[in-house]
Protein backbone atom coordinates (compact mmCIF):
# COMPACT_ATOMS: atom_id res chain seq x y z
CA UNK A 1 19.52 4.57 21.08
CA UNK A 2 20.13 2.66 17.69
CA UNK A 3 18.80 2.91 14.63
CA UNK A 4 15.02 1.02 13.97
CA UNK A 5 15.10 -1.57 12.23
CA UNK A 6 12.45 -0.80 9.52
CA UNK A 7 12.66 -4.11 7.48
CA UNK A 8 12.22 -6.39 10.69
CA UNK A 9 9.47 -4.42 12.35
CA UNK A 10 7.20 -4.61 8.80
CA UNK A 11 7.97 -8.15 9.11
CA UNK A 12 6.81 -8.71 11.91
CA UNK A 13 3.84 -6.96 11.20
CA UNK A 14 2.67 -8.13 7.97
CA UNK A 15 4.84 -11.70 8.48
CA UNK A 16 1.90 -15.08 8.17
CA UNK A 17 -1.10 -12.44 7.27
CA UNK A 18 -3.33 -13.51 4.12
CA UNK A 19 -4.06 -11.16 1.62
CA UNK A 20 -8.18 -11.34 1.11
CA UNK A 21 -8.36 -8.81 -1.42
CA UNK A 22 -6.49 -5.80 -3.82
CA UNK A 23 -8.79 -2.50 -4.30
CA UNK A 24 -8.25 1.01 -4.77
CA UNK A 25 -9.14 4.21 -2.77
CA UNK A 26 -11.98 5.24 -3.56
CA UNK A 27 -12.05 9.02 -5.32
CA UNK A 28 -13.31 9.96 -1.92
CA UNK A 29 -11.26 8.28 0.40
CA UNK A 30 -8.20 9.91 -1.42
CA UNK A 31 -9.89 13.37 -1.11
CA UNK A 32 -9.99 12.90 2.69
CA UNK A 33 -5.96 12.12 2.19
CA UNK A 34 -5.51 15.04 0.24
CA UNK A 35 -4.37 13.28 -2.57
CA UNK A 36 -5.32 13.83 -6.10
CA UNK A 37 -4.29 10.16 -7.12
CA UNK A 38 -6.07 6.56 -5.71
CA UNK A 39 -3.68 4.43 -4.50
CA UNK A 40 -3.47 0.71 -4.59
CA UNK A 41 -4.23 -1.00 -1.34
CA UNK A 42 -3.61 -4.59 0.08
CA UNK A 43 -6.35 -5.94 2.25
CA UNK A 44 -5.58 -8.47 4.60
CA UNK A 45 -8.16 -11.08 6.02
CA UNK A 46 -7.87 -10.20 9.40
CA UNK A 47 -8.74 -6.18 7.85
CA UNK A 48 -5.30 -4.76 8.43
CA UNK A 49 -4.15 -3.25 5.39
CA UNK A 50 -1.13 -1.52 3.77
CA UNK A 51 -1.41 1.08 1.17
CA UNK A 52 1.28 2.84 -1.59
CA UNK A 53 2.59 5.77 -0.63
CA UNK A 54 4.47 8.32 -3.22
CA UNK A 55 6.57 9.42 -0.48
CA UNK A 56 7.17 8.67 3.59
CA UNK A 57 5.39 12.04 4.31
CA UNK A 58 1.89 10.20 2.64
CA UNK A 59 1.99 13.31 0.09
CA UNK A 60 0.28 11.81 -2.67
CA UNK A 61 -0.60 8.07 -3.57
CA UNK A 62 2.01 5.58 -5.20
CA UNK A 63 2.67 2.44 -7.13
CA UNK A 64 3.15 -1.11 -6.01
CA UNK A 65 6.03 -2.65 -8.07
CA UNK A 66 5.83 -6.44 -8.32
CA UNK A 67 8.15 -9.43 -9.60
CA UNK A 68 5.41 -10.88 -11.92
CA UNK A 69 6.63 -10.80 -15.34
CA UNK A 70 2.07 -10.76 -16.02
CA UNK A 71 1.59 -7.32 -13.82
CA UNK A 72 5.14 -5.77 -13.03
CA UNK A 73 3.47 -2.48 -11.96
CA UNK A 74 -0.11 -2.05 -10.37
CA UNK A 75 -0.41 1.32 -11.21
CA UNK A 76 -2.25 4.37 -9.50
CA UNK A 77 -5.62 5.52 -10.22
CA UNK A 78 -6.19 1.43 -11.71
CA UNK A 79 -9.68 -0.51 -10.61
């Protein structure tokens, strides 16, 4: 068996969706993940969502790095 191919498969996924709105965990959501940080999540219109991760294992929230020169980073614990 090969190797997934992780790029293609989130494509597919997230590939025509429209984004209906940025947030943040909420202090208690992130307490249910055991994190001590709120993460930034994307909200899709059809409620699918993706969220930053500090690490594949979901240890502790991260960072979404963007190319906008306005907001390069939206940080962690933001909103």
């Amino acid at each position: 068996m090969g190797m997934r191919n992780w790029s293609g498969d989130a494509t597919e996924i997230f590939k025509n969706k429209t984004v209906s709105y940025i947030d943040y965990l909420t202090d208690e959501e992130a307490d249910e993940m055991g994190w001590h940080s709120r993460a930034p999540i994307i909200v899709f219109t059809d409620r699918s969502w993706i969220i930053a991760s500090a690490d594949d294992e979901g240890n502790n929230a991260g960072a979404f790095f963007t190319s906008d020169k306005k907001m390069s980073v939206i940080p962690v614990n933001g909103g």
